[in-house]
C-alpha atoms as a PDB file:
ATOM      1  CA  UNK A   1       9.224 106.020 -61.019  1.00  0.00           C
ATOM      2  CA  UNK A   2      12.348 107.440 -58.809  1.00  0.00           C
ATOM      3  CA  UNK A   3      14.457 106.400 -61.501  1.00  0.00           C
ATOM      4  CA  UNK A   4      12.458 108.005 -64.417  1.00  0.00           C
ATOM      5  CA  UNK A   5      13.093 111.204 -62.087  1.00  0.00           C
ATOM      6  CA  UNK A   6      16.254 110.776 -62.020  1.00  0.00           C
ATOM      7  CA  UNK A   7      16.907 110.878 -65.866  1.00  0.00           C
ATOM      8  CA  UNK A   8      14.435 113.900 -66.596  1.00  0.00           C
ATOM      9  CA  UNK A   9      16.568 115.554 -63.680  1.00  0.00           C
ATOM     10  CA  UNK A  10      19.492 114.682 -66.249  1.00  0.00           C
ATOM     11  CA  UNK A  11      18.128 115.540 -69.256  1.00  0.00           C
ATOM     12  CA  UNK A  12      17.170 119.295 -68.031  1.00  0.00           C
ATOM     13  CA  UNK A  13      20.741 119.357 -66.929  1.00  0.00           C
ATOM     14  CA  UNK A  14      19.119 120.256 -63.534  1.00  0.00           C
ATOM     15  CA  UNK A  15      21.754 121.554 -60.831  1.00  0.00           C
ATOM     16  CA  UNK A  16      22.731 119.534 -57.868  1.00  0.00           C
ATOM     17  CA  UNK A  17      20.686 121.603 -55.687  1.00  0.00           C
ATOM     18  CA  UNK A  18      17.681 121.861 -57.657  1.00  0.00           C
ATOM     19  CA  UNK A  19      17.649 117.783 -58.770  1.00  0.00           C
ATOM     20  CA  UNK A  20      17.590 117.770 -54.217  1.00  0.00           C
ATOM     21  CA  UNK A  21      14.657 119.977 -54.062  1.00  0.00           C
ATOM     22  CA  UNK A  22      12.919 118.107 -57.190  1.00  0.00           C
ATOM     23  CA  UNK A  23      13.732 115.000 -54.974  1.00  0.00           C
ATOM     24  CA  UNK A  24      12.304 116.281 -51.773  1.00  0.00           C
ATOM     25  CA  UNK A  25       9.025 117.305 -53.499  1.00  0.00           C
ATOM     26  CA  UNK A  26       8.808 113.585 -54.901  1.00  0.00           C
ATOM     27  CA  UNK A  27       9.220 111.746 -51.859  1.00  0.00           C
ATOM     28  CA  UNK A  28       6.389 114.378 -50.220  1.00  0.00           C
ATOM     29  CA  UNK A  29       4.152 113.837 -52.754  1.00  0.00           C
ATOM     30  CA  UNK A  30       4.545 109.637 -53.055  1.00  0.00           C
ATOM     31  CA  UNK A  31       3.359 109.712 -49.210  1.00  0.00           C
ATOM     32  CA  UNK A  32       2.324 113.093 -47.302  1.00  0.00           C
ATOM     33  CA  UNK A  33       1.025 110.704 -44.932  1.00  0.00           C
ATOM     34  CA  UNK A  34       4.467 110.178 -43.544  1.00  0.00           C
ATOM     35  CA  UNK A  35       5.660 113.781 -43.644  1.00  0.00           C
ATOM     36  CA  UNK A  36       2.040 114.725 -41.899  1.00  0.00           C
ATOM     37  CA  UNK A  37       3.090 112.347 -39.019  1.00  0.00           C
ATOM     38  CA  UNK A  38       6.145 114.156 -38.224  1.00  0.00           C
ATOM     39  CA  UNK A  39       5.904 116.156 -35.001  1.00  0.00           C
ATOM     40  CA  UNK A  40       4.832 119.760 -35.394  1.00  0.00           C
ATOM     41  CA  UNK A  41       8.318 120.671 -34.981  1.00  0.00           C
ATOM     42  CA  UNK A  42       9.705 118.268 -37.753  1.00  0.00           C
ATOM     43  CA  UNK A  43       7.655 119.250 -40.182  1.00  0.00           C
ATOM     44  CA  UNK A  44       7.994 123.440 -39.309  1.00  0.00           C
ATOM     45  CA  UNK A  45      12.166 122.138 -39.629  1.00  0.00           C
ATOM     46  CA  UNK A  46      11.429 120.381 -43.083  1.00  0.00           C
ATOM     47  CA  UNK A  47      10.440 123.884 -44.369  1.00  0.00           C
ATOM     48  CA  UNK A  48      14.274 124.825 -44.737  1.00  0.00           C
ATOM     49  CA  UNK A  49      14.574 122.243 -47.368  1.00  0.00           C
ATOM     50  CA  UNK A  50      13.981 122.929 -50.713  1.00  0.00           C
ATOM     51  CA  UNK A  51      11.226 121.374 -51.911  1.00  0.00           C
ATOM     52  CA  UNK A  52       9.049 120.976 -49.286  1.00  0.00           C
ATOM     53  CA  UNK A  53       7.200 123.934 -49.752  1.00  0.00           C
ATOM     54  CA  UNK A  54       6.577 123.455 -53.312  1.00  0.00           C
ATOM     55  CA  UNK A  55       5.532 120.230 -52.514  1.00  0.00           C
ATOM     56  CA  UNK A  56       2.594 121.089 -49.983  1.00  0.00           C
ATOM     57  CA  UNK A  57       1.263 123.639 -52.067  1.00  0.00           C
ATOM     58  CA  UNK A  58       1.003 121.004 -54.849  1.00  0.00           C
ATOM     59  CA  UNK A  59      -0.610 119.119 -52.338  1.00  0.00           C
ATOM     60  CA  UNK A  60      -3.042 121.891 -51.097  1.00  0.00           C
ATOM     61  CA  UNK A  61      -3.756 122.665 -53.954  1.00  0.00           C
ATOM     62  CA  UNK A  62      -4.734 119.266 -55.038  1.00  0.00           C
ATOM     63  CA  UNK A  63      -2.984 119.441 -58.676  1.00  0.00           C
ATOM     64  CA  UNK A  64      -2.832 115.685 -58.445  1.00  0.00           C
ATOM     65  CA  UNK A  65      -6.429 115.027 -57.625  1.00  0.00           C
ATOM     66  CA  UNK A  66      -6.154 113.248 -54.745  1.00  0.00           C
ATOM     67  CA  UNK A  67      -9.315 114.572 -53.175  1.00  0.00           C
ATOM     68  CA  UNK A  68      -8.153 114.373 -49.497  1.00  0.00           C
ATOM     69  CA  UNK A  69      -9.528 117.303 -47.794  1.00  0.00           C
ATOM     70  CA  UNK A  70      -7.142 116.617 -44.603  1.00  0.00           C
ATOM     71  CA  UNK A  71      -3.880 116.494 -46.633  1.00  0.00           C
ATOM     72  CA  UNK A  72      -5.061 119.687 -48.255  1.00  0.00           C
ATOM     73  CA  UNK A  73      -5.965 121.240 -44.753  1.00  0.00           C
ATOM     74  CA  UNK A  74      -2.800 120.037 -43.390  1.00  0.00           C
ATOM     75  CA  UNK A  75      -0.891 121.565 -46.233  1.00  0.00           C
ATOM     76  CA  UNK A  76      -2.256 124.708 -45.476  1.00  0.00           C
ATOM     77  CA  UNK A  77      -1.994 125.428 -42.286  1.00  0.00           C
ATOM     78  CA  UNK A  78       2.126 124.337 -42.078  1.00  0.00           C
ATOM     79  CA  UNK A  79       2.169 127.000 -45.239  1.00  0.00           C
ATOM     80  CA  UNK A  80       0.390 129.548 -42.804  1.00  0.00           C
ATOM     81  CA  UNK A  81       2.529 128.728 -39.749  1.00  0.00           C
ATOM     82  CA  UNK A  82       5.161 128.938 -42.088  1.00  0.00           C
ATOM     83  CA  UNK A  83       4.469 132.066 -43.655  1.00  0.00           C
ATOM     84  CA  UNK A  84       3.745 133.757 -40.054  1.00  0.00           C
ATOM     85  CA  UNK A  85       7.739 132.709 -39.307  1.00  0.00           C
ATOM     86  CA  UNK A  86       8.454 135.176 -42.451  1.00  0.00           C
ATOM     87  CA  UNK A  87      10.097 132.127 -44.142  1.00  0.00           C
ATOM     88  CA  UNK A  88      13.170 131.526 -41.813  1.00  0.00           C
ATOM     89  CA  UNK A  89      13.498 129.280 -39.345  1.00  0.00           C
ATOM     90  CA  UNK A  90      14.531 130.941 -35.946  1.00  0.00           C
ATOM     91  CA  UNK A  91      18.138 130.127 -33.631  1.00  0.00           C
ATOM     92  CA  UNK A  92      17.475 128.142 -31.595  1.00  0.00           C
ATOM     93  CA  UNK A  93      17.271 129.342 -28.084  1.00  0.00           C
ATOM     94  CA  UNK A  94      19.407 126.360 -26.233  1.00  0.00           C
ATOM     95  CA  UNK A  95      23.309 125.416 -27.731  1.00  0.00           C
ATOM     96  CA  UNK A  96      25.583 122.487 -27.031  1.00  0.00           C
ATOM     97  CA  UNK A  97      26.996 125.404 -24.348  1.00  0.00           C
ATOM     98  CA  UNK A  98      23.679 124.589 -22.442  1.00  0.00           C
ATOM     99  CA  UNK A  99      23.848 120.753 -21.788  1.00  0.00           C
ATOM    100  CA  UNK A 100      27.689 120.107 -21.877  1.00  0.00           C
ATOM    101  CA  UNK A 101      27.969 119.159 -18.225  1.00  0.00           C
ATOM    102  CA  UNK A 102      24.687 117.574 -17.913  1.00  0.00           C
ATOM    103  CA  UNK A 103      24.224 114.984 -20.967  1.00  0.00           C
ATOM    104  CA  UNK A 104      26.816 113.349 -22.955  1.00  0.00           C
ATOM    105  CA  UNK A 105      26.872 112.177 -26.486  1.00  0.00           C
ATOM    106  CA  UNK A 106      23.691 111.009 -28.276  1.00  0.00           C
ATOM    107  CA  UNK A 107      21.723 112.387 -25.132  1.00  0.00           C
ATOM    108  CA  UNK A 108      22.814 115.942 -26.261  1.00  0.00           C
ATOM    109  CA  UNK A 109      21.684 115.995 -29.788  1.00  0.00           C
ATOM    110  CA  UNK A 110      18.554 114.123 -28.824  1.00  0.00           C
ATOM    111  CA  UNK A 111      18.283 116.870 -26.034  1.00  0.00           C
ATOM    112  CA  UNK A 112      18.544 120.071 -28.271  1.00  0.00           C
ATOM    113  CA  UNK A 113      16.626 119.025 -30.876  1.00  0.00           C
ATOM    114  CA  UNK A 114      13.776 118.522 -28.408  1.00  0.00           C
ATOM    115  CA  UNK A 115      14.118 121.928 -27.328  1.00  0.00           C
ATOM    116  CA  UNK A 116      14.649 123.352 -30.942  1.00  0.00           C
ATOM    117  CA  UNK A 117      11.436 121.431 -31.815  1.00  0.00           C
ATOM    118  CA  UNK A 118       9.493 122.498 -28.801  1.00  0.00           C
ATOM    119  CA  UNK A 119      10.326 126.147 -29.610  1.00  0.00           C
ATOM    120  CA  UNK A 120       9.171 125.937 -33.326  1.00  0.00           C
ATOM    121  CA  UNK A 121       5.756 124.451 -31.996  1.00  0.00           C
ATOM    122  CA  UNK A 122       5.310 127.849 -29.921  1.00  0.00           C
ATOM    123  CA  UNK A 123       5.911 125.898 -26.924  1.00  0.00           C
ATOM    124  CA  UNK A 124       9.101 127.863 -26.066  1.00  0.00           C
ATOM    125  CA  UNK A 125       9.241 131.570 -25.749  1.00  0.00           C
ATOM    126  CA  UNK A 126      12.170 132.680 -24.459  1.00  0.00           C
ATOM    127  CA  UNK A 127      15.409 131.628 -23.604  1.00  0.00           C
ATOM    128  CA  UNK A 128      14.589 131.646 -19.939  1.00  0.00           C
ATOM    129  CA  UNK A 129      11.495 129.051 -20.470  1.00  0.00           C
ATOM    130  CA  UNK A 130      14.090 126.868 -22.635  1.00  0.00           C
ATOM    131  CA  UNK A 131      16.451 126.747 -19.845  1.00  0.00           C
ATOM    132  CA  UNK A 132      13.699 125.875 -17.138  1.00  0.00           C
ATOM    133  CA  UNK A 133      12.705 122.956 -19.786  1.00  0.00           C
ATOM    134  CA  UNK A 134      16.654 122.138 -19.583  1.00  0.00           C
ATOM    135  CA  UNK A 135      16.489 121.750 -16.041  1.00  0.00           C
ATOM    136  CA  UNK A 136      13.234 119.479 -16.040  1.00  0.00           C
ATOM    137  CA  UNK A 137      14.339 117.637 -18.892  1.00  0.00           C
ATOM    138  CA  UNK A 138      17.674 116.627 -17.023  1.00  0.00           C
ATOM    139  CA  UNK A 139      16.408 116.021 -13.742  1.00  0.00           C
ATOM    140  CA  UNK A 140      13.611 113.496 -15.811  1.00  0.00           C
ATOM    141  CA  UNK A 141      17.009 112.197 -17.688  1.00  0.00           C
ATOM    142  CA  UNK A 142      18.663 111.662 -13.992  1.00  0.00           C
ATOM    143  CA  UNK A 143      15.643 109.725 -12.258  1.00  0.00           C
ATOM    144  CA  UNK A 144      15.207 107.442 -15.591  1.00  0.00           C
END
């Protein structure tokens, strides 16, 4: 089926970006089971990526039939929470600046993208609360 895709992506003489997007709507739609897994965060994140959005309406929508009310529900509320974001993702209120002399390498990433997730689910406000959840998440990091 991916590879069937793949040609009709060819044949419209799709552009790069738009064959990604077509992509990213595929792989939603062959399991939304996996994307609805993802942490709140995750899937508020995915939303940048093309694709994604026209994939959960299709699934909302149920244009395929599937008859899963909690997909459907699912769908719509991320397009809701999305929608109440006015489309954009926001900075993020932590930078590499924040944790360079307290975590090193992977730990930082791992660290930031916590936070950045954390703040999409509404459970960061401010810069101020993101730095107090910097300080508990290091000193947790420190005692193992």
């Amino acid at each position: 089926e991916r590879e069937e895709l793949e040609a009709g992506s060819a044949l419209l003489k799709l552009s790069v970006r738009e064959q990604k997007a077509l992509r990213k709507t595929w792989d939603l739609l062959q399991d939304p089971q996996a994307f609805l897994a993802l942490s709140e965060g995750k899937k508020i994140k995915a939303f940048a990526q093309e694709g994604v959005e026209w994939g959960l309406q299709l699934l909302q929508e149920d244009v395929f039939k599937t008859g899963t009310s909690a997909i459907k529900t699912a769908a719509q509320k991320l397009r809701q929470r999305w929608e109440q974001m006015g489309r954009t993702l926001p900075g993020p209120l932590l930078n590499g600046e924040d944790v360079k002399d307290s975590l090193q390498g992977k730990a930082r990433g791992l660290c930031l993208e916590q936070a950045y997730e954390r703040q999409l689910e509404g459970k960061l406000h401010s810069r101020e609360e993101a730095l107090q959840w910097l300080r508990e998440y290091i000193k947790k990091e420190a005692h193992g």
